[in-house]
Protein backbone atom coordinates (compact mmCIF):
# COMPACT_ATOMS: atom_id res chain seq x y z
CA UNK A 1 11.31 15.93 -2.86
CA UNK A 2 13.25 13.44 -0.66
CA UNK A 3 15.97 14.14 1.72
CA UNK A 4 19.02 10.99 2.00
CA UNK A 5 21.97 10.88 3.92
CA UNK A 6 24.82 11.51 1.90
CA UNK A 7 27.47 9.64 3.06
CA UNK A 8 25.22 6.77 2.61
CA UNK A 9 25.36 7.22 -1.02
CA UNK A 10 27.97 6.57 -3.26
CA UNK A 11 28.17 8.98 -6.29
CA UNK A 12 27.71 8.71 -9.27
CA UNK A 13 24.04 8.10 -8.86
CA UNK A 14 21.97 6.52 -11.90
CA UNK A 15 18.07 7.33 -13.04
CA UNK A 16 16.47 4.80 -14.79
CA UNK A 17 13.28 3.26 -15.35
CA UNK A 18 12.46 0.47 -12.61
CA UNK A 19 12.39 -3.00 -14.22
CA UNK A 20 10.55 -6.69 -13.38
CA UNK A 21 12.05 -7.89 -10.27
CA UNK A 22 13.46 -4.84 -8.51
CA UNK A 23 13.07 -4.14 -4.69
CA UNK A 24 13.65 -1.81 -2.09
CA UNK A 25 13.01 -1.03 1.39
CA UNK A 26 10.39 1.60 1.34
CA UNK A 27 10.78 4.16 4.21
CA UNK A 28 8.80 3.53 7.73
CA UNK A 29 8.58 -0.04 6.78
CA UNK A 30 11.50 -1.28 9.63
CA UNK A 31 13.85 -2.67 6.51
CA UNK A 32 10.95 -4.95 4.72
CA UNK A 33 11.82 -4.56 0.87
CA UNK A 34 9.20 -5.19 -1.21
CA UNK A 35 9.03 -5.12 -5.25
CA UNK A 36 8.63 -1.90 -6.75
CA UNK A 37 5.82 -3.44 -9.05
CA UNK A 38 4.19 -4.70 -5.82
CA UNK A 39 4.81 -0.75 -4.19
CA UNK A 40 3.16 0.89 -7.05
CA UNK A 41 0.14 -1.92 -7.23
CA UNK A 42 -0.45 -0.90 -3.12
CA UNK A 43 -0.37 2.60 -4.20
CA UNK A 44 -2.96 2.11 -6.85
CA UNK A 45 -0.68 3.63 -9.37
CA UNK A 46 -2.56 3.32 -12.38
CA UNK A 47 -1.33 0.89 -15.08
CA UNK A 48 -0.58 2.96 -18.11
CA UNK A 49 1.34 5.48 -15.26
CA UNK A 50 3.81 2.28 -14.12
CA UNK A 51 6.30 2.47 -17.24
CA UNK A 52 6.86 6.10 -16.28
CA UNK A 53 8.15 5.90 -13.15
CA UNK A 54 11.73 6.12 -12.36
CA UNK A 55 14.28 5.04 -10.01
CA UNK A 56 17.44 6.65 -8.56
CA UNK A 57 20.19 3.86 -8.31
CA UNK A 58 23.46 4.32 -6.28
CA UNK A 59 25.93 1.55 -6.35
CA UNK A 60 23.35 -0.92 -7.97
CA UNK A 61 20.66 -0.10 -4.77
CA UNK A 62 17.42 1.97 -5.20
CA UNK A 63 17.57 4.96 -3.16
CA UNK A 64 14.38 6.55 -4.38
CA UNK A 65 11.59 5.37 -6.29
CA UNK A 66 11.03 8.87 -7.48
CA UNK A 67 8.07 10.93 -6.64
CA UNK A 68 6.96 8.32 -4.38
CA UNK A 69 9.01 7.00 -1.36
CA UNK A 70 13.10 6.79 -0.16
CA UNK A 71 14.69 3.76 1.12
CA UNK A 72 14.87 2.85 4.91
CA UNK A 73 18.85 2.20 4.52
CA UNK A 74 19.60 6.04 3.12
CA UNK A 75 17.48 7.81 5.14
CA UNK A 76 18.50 11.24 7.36
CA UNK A 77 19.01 9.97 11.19
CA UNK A 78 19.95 12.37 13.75
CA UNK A 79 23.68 11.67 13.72
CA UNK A 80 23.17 12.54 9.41
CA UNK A 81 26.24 14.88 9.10
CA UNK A 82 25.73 15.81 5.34
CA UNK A 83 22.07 15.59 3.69
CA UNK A 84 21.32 15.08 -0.01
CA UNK A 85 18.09 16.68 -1.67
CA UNK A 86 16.66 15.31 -4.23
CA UNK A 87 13.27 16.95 -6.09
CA UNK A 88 11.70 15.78 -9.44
């Protein structure tokens, strides 16, 4: 389950499979982004596992690498007026 600021988002959101080369900026790391391949290698997410994960796109940015961590950018702040949950 994640939790994003809506208005952040624009709709219509896309899941798909991450490919080579795509980044985000995982959540708590102060707006780093880092490659999802490199993300799932620090997690130790096994190899055979890394073709199954998925990625929740708006606008052509990752929001969520699902099951695992949101982005910095969409993230719920205190002045968050409408909050999107996501679960998979």
């Amino acid at each position: 389950i994640t939790l994003l600021d809506l208005n952040k988002i624009k709709l219509p959101l896309v899941i798909r499979n991450w490919k080579d080369g795509d980044r985000f900026q995982p959540l708590g790391m102060n707006g780093q982004s880092k490659k999802i391949n490199q993300y799932l290698r620090d997690k130790k997410v096994r190899l055979f596992e890394k073709p199954t994960v998925l990625v929740v796109e708006s606008a052509g940015e990752i929001v969520w690498v699902m099951g695992y961590r949101a982005d910095e950018r969409f993230k719920v702040e205190e002045m968050t007026k409408k909050v999107l949950k996501l679960s998979c």
